[in-house]
Protein backbone atom coordinates (compact mmCIF):
# COMPACT_ATOMS: atom_id res chain seq x y z
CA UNK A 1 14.53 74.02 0.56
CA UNK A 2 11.02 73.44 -0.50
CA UNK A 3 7.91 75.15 0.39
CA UNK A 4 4.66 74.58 1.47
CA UNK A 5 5.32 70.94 3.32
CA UNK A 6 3.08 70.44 6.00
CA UNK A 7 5.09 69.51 9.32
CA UNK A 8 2.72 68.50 12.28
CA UNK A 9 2.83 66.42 15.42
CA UNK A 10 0.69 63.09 14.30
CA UNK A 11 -1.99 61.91 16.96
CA UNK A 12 -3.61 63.03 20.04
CA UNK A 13 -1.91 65.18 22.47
CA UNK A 14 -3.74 64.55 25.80
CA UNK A 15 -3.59 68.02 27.62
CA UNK A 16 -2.90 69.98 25.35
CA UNK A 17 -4.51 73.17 24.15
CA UNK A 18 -7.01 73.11 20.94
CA UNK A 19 -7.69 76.48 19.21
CA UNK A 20 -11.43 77.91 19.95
CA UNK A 21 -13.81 76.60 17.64
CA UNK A 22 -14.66 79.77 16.73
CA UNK A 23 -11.37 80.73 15.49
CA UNK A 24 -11.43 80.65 11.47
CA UNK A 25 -9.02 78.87 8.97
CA UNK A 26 -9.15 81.17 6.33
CA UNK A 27 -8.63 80.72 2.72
CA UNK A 28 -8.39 83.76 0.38
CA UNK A 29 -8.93 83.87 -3.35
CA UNK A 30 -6.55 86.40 -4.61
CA UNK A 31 -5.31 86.91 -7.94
CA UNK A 32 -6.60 84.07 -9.49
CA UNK A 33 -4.58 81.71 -6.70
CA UNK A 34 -5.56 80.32 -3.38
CA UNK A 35 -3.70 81.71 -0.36
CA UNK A 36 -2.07 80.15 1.17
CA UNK A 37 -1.83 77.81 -0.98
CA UNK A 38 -0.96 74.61 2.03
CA UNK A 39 -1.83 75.08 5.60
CA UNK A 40 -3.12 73.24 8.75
CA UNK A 41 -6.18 73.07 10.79
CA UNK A 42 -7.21 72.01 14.15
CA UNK A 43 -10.35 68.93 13.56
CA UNK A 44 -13.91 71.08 14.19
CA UNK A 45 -12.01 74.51 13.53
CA UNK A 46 -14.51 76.31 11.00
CA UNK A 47 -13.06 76.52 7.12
CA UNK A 48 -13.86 80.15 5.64
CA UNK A 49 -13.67 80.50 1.71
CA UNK A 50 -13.14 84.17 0.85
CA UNK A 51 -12.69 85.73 -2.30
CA UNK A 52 -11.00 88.88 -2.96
CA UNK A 53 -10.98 88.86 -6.59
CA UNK A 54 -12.68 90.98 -8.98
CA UNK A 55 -14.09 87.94 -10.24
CA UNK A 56 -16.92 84.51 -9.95
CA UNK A 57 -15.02 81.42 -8.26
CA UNK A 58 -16.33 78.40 -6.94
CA UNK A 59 -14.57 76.21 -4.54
CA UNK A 60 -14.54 72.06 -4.73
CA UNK A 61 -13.73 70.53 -1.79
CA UNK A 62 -12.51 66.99 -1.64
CA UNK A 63 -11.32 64.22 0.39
CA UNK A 64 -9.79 62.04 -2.27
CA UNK A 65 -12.36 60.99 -4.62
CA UNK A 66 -15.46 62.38 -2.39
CA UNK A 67 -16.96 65.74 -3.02
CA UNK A 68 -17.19 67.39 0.61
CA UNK A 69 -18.95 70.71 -0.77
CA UNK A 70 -18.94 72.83 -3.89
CA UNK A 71 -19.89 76.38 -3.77
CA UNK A 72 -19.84 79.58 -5.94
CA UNK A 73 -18.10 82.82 -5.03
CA UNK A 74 -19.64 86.01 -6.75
CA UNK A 75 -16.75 88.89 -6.81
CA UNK A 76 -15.52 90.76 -4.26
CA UNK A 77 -14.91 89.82 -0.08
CA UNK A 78 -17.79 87.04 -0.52
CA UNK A 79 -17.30 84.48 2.35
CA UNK A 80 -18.87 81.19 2.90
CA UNK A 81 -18.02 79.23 6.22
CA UNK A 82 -17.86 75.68 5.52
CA UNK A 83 -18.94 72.84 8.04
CA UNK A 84 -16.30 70.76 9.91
CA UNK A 85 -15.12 67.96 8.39
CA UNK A 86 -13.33 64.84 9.78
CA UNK A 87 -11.36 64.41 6.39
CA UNK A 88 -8.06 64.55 6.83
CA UNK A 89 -6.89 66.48 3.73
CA UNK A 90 -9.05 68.75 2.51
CA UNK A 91 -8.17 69.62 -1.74
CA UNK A 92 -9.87 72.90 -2.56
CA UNK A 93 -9.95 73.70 -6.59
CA UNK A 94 -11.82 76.28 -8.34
CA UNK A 95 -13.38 74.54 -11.62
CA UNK A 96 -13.52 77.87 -13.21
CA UNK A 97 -10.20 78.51 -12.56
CA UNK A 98 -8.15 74.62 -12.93
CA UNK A 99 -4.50 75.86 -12.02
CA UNK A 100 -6.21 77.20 -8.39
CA UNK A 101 -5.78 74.74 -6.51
CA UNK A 102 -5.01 74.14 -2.03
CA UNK A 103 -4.91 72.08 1.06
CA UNK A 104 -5.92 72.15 4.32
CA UNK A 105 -4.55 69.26 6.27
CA UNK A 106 -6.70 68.58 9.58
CA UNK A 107 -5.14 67.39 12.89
CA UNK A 108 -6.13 66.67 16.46
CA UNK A 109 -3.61 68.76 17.69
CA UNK A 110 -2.34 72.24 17.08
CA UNK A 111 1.33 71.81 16.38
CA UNK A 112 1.73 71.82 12.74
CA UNK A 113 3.62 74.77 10.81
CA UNK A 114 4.19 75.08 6.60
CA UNK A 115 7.44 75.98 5.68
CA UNK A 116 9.08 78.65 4.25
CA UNK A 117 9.93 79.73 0.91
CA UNK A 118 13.68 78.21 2.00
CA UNK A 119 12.11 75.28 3.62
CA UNK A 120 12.80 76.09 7.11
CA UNK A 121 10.22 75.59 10.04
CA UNK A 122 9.87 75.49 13.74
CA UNK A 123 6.66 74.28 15.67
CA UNK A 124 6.62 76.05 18.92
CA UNK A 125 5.24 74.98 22.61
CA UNK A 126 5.34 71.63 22.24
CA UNK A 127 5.62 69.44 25.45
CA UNK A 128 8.41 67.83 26.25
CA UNK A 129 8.25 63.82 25.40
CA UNK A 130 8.70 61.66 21.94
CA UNK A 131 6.57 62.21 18.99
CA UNK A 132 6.41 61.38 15.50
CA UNK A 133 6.67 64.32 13.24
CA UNK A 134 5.38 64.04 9.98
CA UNK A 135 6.24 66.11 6.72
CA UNK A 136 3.22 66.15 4.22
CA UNK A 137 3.82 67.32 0.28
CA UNK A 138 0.97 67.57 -1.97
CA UNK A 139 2.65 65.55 -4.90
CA UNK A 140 5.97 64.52 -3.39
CA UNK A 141 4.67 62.47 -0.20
CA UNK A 142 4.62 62.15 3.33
CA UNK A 143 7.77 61.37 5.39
CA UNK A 144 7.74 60.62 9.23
CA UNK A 145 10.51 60.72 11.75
CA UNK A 146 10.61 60.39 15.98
CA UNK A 147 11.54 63.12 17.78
CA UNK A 148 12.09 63.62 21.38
CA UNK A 149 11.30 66.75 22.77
CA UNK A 150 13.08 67.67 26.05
CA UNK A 151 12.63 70.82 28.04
CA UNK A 152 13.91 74.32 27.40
CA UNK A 153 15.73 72.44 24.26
CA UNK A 154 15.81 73.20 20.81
CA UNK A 155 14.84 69.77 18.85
CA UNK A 156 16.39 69.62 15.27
CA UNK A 157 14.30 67.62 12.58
CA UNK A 158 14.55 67.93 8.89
CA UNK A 159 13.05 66.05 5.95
CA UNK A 160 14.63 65.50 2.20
CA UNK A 161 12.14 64.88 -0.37
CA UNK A 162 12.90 63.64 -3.82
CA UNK A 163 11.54 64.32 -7.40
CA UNK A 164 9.94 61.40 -8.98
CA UNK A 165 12.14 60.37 -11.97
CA UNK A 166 10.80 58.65 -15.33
């Protein structure tokens, strides 16, 4: 039952369709919070930074320890198109702002979901054939398992992530 895991198809999927590269991933500044907060993007989809608050933001981008971009956000429906990137996690954090914080996690593919508030997802249209479906969490990990996908069948997968003790 946790929220905001990542769940994608890992690798290349030769054949199958890739969103137009016009089509936006869009993140929104609102209320002081990114939203949403995780989500996934198709590699050489266009990121666009919006905010929607009432107030200045700026918006770090990083790939681990490198600085992809760092721009300010005056008030009010400001957006700012970013260029592609071939990092693989994107971390977005306002320095204004340190508890605003977000990830876009790239792919060569388009079969990735986030789950629900309950956990729950379901990645639609995927071909039929054996895959390795990943689960990404910003602090608690990534966990893989194979699936096979067959025709006009549902394929159950789940994931259990655990707290770090100390």
């Amino acid at each position: 039952k946790l929220a905001n895991v990542l769940v994608r198809v890992r690798g290349e999927l030769p054949g199958t369709p890739r969103p137009a590269s016009t089509t936006n991933v869009i993140v929104d500044q609102n209320r002081c919070m990114y939203k949403p907060r995780v989500q996934g993007a198709v590699i050489g989809q266009p990121l666009v930074l919006m905010n929607s608050d009432a107030t200045l933001h700026n918006v770090r981008g990083m790939s681990g320890a490198k600085q992809l971009f760092n721009v300010t956000q005056p008030p009010l429906k400001t957006k700012e198109a970013m260029p592609p990137t071939d990092a693989e996690i994107v971390h977005l954090k306002c320095d204004i702002h340190p508890w605003m914080t977000a990830w876009v996690v790239m792919s060569p593919n388009a079969y990735f979901t986030t789950t629900e508030e309950d956990g729950a997802f379901s990645l639609e249209g995927v071909p039929p054939g054996t895959y390795t479906l990943e689960a990404w969490h910003e602090s608690l990990g990534t966990q893989t398992a194979q699936v096979t996908v067959k025709e006009g069948e549902d394929t159950p997968a789940s994931f259990e992530f655990a707290a770090a003790t100390h």
